[in-house]
PDBML (XML) file of the C-alpha atoms, coordinates in Angstrom:
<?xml version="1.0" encoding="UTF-8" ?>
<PDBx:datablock datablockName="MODEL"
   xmlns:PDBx="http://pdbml.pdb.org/schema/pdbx-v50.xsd"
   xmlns:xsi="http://www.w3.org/2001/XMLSchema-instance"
   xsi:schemaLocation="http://pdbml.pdb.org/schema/pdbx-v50.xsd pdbx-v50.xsd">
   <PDBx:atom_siteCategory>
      <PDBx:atom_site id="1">
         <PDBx:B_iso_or_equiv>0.00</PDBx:B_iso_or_equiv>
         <PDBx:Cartn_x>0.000</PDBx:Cartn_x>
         <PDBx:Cartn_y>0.000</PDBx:Cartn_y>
         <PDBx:Cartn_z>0.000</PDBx:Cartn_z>
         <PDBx:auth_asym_id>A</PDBx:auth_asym_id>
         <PDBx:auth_atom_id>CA</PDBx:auth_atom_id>
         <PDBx:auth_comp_id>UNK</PDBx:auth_comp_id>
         <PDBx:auth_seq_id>1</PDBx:auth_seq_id>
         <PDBx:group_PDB>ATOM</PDBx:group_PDB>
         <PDBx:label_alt_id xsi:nil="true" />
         <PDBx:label_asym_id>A</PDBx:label_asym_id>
         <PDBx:label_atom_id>CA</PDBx:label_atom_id>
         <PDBx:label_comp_id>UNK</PDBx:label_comp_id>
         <PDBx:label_entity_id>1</PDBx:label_entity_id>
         <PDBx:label_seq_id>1</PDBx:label_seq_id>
         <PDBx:occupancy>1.00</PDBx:occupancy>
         <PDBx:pdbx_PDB_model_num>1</PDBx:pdbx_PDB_model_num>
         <PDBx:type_symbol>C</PDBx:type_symbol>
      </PDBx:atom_site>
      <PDBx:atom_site id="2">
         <PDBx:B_iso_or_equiv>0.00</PDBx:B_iso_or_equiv>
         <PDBx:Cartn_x>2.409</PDBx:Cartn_x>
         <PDBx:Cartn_y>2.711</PDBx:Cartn_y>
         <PDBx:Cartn_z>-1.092</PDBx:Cartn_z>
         <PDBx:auth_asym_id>A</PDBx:auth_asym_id>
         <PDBx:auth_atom_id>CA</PDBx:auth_atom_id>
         <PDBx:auth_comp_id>UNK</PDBx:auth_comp_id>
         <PDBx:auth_seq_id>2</PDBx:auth_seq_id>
         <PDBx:group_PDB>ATOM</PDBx:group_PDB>
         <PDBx:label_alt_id xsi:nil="true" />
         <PDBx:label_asym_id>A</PDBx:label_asym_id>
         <PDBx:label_atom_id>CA</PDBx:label_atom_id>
         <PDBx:label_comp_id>UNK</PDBx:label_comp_id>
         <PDBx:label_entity_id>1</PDBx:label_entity_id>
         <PDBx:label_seq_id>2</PDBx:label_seq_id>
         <PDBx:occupancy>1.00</PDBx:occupancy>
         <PDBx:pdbx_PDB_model_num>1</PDBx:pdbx_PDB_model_num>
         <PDBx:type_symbol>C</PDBx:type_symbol>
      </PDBx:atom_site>
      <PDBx:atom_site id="3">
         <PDBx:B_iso_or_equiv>0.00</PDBx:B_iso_or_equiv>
         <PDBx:Cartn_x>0.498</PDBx:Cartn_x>
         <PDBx:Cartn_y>5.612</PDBx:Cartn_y>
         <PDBx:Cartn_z>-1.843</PDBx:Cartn_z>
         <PDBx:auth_asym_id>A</PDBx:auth_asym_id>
         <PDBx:auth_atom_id>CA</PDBx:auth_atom_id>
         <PDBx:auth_comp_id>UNK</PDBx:auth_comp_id>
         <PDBx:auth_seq_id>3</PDBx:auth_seq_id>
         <PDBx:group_PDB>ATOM</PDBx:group_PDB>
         <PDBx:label_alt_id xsi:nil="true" />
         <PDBx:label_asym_id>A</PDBx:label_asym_id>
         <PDBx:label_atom_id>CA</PDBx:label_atom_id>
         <PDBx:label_comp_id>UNK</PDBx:label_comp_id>
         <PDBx:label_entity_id>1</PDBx:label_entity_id>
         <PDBx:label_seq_id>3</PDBx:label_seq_id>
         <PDBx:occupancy>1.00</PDBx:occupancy>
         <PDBx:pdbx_PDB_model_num>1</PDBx:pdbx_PDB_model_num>
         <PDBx:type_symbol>C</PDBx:type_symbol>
      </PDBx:atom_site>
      <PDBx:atom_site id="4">
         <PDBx:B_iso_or_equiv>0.00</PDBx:B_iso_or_equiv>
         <PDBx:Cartn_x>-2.138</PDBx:Cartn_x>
         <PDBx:Cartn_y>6.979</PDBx:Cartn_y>
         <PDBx:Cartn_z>-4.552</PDBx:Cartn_z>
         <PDBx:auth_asym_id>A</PDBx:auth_asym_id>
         <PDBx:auth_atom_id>CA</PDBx:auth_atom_id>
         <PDBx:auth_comp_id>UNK</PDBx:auth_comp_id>
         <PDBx:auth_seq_id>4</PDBx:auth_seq_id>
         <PDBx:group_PDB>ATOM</PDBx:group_PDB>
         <PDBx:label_alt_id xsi:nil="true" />
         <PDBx:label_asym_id>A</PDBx:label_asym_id>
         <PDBx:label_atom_id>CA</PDBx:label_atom_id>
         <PDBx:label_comp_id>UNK</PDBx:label_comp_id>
         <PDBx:label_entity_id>1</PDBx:label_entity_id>
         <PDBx:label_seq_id>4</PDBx:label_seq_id>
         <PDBx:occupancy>1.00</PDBx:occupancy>
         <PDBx:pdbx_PDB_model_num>1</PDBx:pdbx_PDB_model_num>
         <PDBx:type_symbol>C</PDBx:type_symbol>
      </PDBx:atom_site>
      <PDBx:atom_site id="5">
         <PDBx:B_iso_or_equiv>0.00</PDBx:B_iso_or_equiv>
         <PDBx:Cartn_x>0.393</PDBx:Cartn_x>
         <PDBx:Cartn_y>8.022</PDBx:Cartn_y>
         <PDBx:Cartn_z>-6.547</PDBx:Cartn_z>
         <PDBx:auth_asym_id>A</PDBx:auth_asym_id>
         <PDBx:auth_atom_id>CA</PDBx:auth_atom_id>
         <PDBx:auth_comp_id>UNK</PDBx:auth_comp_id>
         <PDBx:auth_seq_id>5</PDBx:auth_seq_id>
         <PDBx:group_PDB>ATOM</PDBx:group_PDB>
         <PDBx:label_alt_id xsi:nil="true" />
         <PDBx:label_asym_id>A</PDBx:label_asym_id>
         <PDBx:label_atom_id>CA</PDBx:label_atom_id>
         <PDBx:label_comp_id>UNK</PDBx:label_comp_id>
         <PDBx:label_entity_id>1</PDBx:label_entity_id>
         <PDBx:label_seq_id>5</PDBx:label_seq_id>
         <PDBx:occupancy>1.00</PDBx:occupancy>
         <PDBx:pdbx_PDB_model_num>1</PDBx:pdbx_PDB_model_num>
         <PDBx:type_symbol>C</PDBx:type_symbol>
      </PDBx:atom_site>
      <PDBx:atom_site id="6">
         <PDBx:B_iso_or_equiv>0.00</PDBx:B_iso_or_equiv>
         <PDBx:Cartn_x>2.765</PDBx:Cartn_x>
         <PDBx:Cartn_y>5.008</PDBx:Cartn_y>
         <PDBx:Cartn_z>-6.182</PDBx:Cartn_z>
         <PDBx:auth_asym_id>A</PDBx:auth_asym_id>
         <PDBx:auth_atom_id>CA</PDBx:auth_atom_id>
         <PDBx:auth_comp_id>UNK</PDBx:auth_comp_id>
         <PDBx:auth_seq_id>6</PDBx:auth_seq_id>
         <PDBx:group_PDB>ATOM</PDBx:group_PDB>
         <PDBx:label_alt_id xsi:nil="true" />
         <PDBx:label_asym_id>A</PDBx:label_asym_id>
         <PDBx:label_atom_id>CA</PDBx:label_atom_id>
         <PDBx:label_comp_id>UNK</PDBx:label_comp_id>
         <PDBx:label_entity_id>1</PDBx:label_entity_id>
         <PDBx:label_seq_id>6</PDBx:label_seq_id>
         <PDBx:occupancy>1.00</PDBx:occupancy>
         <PDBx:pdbx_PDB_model_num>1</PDBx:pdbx_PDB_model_num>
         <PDBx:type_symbol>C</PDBx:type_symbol>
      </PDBx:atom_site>
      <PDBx:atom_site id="7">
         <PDBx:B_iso_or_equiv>0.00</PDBx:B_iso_or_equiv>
         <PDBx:Cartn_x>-0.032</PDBx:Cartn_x>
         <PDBx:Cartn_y>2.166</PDBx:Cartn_y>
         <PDBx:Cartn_z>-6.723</PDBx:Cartn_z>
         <PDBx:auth_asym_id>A</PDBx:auth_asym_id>
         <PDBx:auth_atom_id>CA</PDBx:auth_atom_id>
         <PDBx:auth_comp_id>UNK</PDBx:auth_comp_id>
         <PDBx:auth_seq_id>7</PDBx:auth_seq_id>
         <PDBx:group_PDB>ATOM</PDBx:group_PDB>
         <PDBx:label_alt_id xsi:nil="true" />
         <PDBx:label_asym_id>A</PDBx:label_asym_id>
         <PDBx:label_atom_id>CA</PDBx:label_atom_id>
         <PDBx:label_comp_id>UNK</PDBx:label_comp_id>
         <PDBx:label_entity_id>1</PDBx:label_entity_id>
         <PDBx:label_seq_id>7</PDBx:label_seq_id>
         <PDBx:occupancy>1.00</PDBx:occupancy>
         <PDBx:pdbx_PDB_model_num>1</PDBx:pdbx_PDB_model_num>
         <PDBx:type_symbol>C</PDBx:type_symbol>
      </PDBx:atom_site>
      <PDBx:atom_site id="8">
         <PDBx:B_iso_or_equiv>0.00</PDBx:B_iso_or_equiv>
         <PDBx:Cartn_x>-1.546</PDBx:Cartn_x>
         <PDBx:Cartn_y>3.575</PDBx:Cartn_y>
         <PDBx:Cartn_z>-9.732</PDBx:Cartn_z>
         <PDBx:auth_asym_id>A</PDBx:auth_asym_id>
         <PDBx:auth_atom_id>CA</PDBx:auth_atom_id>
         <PDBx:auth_comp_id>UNK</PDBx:auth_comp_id>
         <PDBx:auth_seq_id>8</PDBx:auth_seq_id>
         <PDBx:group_PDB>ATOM</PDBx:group_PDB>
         <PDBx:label_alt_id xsi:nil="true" />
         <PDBx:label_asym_id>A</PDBx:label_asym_id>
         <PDBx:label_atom_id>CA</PDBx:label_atom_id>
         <PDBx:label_comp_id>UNK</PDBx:label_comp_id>
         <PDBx:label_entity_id>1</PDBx:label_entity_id>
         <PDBx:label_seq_id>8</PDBx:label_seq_id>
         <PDBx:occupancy>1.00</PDBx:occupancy>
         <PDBx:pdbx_PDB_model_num>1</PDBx:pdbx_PDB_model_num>
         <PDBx:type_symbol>C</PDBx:type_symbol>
      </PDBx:atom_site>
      <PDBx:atom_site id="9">
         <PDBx:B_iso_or_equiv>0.00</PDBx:B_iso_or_equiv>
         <PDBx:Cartn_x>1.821</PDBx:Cartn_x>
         <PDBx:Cartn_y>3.187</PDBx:Cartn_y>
         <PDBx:Cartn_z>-11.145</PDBx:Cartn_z>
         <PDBx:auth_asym_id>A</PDBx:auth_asym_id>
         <PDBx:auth_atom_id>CA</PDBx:auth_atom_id>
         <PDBx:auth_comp_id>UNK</PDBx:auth_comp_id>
         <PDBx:auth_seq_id>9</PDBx:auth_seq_id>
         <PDBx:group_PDB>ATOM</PDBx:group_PDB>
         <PDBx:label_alt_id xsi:nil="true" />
         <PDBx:label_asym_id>A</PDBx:label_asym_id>
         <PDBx:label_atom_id>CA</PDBx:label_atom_id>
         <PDBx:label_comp_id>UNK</PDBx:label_comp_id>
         <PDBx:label_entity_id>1</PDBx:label_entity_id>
         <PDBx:label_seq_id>9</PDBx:label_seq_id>
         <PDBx:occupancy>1.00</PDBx:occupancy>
         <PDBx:pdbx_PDB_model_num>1</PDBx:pdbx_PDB_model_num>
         <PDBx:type_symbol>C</PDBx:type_symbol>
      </PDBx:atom_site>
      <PDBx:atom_site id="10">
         <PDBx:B_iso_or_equiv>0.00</PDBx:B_iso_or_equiv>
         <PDBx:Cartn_x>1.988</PDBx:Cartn_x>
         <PDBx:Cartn_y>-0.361</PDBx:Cartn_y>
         <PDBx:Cartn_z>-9.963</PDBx:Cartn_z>
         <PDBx:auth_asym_id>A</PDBx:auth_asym_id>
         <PDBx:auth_atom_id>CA</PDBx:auth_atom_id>
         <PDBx:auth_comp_id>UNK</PDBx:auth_comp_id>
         <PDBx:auth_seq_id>10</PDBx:auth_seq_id>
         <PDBx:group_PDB>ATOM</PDBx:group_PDB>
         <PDBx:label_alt_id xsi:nil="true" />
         <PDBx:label_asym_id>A</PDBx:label_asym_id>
         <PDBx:label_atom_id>CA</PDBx:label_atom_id>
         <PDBx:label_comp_id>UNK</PDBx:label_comp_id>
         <PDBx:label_entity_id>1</PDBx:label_entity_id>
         <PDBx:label_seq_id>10</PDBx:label_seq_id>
         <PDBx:occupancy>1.00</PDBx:occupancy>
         <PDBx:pdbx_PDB_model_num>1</PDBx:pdbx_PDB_model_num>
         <PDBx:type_symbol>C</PDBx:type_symbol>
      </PDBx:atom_site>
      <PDBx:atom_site id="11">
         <PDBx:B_iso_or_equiv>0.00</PDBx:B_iso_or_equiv>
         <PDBx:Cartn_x>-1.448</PDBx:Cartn_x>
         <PDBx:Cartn_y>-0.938</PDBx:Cartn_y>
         <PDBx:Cartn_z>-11.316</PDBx:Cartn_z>
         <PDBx:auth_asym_id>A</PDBx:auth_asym_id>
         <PDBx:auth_atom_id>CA</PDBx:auth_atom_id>
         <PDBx:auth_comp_id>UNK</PDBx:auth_comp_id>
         <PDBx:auth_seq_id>11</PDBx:auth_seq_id>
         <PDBx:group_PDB>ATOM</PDBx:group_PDB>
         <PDBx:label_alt_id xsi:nil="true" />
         <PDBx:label_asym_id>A</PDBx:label_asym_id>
         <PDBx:label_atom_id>CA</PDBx:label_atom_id>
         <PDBx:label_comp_id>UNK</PDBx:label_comp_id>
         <PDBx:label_entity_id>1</PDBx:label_entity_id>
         <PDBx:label_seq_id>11</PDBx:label_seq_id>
         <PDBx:occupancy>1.00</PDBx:occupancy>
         <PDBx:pdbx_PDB_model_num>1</PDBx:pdbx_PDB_model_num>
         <PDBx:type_symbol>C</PDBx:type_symbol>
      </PDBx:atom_site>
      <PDBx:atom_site id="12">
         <PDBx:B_iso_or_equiv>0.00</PDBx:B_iso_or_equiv>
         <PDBx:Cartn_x>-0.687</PDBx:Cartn_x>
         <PDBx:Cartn_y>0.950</PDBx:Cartn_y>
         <PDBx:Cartn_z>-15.012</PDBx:Cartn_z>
         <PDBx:auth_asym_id>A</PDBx:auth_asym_id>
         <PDBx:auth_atom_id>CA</PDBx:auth_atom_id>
         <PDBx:auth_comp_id>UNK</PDBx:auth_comp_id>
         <PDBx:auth_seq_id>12</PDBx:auth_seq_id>
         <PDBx:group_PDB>ATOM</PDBx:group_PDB>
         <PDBx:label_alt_id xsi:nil="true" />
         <PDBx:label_asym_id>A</PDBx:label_asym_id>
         <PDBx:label_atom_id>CA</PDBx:label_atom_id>
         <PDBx:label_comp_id>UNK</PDBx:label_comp_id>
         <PDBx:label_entity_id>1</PDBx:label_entity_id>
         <PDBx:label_seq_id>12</PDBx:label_seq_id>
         <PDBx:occupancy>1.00</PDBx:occupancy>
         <PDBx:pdbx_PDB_model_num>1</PDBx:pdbx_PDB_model_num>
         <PDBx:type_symbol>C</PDBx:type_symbol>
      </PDBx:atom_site>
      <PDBx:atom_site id="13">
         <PDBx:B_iso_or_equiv>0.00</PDBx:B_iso_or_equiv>
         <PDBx:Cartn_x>1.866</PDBx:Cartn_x>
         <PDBx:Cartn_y>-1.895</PDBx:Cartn_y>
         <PDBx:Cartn_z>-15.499</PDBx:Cartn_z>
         <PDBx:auth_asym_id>A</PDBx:auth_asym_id>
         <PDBx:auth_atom_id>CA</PDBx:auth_atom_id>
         <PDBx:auth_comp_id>UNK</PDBx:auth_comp_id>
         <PDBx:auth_seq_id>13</PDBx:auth_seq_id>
         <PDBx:group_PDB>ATOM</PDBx:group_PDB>
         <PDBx:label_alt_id xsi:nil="true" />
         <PDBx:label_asym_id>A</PDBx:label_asym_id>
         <PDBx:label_atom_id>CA</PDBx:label_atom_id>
         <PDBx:label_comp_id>UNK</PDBx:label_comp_id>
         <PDBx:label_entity_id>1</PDBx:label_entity_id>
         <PDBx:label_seq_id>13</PDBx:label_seq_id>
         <PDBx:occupancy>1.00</PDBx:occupancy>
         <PDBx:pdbx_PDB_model_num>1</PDBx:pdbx_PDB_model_num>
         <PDBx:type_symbol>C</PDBx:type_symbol>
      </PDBx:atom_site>
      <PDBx:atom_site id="14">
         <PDBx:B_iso_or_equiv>0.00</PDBx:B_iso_or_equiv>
         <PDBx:Cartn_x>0.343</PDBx:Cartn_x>
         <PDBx:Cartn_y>-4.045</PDBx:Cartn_y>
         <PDBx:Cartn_z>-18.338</PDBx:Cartn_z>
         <PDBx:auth_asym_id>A</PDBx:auth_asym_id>
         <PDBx:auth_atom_id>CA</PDBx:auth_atom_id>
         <PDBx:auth_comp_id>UNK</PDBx:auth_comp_id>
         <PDBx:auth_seq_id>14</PDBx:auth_seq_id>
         <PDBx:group_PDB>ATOM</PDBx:group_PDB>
         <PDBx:label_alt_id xsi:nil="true" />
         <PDBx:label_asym_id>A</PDBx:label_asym_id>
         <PDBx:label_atom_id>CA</PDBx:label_atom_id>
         <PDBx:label_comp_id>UNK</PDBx:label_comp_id>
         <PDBx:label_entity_id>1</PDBx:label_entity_id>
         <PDBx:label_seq_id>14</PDBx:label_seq_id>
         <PDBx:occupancy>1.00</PDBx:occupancy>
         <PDBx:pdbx_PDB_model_num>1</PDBx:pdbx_PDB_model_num>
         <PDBx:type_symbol>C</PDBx:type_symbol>
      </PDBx:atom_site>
      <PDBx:atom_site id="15">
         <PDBx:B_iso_or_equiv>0.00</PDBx:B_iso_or_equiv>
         <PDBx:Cartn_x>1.741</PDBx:Cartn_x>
         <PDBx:Cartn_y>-7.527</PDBx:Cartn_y>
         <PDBx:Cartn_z>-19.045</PDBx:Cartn_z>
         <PDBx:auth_asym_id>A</PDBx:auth_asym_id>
         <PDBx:auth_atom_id>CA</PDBx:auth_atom_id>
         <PDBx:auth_comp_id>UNK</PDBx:auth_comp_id>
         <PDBx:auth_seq_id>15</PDBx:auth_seq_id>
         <PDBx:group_PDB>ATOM</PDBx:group_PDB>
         <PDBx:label_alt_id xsi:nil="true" />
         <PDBx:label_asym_id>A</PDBx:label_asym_id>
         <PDBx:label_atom_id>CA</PDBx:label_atom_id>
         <PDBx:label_comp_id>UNK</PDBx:label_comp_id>
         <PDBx:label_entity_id>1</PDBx:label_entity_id>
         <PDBx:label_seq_id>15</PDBx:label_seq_id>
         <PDBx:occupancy>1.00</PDBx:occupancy>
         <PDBx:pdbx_PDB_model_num>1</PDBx:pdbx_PDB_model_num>
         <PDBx:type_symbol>C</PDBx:type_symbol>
      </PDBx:atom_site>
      <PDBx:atom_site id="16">
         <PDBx:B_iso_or_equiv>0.00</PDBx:B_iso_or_equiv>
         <PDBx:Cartn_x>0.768</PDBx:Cartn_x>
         <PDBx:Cartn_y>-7.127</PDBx:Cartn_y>
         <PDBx:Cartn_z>-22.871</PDBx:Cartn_z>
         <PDBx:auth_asym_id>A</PDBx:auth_asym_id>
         <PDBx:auth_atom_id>CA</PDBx:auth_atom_id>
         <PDBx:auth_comp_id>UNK</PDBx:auth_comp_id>
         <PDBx:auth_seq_id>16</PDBx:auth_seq_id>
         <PDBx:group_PDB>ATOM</PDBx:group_PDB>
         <PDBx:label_alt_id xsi:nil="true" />
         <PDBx:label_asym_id>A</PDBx:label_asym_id>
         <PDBx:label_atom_id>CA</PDBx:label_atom_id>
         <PDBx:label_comp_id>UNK</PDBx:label_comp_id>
         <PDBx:label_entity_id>1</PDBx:label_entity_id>
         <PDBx:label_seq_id>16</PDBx:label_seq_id>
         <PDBx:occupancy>1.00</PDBx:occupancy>
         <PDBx:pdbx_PDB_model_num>1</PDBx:pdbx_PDB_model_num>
         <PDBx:type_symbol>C</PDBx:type_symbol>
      </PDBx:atom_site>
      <PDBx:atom_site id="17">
         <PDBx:B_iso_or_equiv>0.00</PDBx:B_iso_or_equiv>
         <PDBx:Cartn_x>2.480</PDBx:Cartn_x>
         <PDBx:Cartn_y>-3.367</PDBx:Cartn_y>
         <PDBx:Cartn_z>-22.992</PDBx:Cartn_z>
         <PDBx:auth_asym_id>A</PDBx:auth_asym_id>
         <PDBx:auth_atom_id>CA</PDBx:auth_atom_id>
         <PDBx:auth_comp_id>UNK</PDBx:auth_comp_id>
         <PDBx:auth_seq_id>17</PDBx:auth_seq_id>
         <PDBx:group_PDB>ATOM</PDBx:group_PDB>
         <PDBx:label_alt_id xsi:nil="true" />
         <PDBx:label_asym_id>A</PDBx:label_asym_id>
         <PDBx:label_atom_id>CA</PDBx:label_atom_id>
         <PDBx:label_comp_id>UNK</PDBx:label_comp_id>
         <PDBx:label_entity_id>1</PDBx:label_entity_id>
         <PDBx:label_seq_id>17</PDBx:label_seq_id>
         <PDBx:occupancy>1.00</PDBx:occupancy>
         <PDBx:pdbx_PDB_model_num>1</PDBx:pdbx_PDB_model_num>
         <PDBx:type_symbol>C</PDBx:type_symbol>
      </PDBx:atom_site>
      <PDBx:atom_site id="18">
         <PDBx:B_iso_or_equiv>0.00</PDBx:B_iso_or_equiv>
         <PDBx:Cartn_x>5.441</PDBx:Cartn_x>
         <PDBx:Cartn_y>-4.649</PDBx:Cartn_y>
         <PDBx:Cartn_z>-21.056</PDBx:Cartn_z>
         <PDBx:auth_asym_id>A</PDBx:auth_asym_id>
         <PDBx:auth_atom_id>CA</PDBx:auth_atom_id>
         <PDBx:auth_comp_id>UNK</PDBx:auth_comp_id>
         <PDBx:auth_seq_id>18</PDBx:auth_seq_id>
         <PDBx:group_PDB>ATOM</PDBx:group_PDB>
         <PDBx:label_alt_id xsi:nil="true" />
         <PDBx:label_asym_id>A</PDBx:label_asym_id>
         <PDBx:label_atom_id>CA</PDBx:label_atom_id>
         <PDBx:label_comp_id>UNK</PDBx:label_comp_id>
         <PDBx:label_entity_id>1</PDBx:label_entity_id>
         <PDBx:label_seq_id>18</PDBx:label_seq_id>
         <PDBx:occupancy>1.00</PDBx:occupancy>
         <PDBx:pdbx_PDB_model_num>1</PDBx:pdbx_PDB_model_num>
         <PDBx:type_symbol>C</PDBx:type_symbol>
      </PDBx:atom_site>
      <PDBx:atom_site id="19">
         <PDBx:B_iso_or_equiv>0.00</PDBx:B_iso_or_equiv>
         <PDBx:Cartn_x>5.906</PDBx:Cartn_x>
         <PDBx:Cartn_y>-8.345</PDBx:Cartn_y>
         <PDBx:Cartn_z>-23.003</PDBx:Cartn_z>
         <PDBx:auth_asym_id>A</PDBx:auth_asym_id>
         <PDBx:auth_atom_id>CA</PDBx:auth_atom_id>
         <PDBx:auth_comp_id>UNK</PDBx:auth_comp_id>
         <PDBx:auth_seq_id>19</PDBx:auth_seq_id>
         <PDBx:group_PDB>ATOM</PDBx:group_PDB>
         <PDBx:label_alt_id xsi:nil="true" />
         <PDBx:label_asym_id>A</PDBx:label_asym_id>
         <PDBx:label_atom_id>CA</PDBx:label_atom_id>
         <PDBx:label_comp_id>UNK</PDBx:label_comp_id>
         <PDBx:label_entity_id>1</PDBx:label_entity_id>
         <PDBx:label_seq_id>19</PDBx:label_seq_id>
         <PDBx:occupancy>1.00</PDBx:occupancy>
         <PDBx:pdbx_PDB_model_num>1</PDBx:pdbx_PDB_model_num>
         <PDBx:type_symbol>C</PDBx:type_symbol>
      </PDBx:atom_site>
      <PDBx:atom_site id="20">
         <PDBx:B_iso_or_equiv>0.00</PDBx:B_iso_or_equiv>
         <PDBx:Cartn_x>5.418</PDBx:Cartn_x>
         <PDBx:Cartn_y>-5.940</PDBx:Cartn_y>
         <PDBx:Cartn_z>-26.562</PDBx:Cartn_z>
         <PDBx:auth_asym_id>A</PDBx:auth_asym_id>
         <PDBx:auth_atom_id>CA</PDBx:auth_atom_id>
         <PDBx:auth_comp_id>UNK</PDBx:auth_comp_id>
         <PDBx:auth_seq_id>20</PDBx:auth_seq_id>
         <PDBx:group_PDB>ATOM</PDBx:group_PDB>
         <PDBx:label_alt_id xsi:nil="true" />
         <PDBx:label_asym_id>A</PDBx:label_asym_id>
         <PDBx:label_atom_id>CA</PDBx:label_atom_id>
         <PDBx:label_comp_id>UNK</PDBx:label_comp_id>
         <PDBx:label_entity_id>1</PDBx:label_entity_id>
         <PDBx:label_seq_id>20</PDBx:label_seq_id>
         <PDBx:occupancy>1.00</PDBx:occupancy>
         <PDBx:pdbx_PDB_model_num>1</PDBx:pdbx_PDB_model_num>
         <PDBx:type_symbol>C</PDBx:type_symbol>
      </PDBx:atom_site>
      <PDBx:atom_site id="21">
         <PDBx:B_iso_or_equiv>0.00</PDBx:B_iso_or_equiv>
         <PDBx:Cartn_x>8.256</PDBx:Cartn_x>
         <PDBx:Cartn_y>-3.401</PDBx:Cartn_y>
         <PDBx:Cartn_z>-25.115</PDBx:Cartn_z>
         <PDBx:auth_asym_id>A</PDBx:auth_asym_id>
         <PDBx:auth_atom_id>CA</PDBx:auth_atom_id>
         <PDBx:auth_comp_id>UNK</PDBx:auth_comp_id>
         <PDBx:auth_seq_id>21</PDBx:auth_seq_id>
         <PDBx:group_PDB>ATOM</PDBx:group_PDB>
         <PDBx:label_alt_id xsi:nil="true" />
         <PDBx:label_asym_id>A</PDBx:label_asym_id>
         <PDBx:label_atom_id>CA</PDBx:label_atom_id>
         <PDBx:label_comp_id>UNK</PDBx:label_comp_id>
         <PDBx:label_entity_id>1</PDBx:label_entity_id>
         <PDBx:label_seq_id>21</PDBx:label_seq_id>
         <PDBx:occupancy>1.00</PDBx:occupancy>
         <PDBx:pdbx_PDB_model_num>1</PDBx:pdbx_PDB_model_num>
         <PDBx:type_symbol>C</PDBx:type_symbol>
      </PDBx:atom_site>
      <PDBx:atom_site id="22">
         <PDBx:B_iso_or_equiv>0.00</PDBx:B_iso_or_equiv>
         <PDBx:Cartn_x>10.671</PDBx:Cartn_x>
         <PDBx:Cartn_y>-6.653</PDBx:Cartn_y>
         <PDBx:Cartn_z>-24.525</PDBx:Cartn_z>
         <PDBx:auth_asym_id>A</PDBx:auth_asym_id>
         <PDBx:auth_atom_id>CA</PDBx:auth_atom_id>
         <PDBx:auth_comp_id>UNK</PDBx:auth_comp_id>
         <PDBx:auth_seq_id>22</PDBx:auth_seq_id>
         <PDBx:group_PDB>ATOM</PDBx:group_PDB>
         <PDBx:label_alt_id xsi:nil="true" />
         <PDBx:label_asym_id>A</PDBx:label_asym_id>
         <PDBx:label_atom_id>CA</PDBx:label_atom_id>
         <PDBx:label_comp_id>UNK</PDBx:label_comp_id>
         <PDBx:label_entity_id>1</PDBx:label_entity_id>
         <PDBx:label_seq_id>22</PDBx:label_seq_id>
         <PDBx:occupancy>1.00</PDBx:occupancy>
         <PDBx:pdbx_PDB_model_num>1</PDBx:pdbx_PDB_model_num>
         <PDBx:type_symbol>C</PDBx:type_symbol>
      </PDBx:atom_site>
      <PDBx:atom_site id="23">
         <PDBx:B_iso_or_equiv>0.00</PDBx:B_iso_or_equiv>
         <PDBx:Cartn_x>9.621</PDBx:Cartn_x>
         <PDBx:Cartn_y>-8.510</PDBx:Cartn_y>
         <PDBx:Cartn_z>-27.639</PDBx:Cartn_z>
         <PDBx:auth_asym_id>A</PDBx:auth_asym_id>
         <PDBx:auth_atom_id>CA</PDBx:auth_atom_id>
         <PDBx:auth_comp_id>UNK</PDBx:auth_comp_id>
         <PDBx:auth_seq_id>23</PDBx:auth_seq_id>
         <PDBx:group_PDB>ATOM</PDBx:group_PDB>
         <PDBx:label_alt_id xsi:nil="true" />
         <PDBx:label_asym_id>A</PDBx:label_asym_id>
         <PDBx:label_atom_id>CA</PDBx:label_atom_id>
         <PDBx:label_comp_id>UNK</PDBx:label_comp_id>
         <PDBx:label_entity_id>1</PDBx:label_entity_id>
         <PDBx:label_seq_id>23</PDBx:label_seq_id>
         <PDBx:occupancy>1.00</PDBx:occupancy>
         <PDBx:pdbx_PDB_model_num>1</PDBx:pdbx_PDB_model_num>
         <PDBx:type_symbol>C</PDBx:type_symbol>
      </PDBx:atom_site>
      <PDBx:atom_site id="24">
         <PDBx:B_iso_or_equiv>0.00</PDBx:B_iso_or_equiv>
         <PDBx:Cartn_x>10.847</PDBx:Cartn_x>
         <PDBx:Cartn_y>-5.218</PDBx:Cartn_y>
         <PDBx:Cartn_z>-29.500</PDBx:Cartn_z>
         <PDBx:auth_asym_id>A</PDBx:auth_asym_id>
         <PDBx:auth_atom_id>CA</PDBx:auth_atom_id>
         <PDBx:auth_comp_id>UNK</PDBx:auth_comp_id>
         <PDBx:auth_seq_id>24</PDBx:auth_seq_id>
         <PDBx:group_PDB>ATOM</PDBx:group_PDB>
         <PDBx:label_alt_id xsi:nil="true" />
         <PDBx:label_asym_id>A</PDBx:label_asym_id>
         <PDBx:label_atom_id>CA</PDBx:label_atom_id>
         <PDBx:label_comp_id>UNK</PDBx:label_comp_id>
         <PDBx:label_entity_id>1</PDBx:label_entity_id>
         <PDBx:label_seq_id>24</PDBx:label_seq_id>
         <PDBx:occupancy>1.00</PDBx:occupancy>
         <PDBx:pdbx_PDB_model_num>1</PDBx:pdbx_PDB_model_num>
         <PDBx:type_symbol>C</PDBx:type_symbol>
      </PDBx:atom_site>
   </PDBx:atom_siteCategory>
</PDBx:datablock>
């Protein structure tokens, strides 16, 4: 529980964004 701020950004993380950012 780190914040408003903190666990949105926790939450924006996207397994499809992030495994199409590695893949390129």
């Amino acid at each position: 529980g780190l914040g408003t701020v903190a666990d949105a950004v926790l939450d924006g993380l996207s397994p499809n964004h992030v495994r199409a950012v590695v893949a390129r």
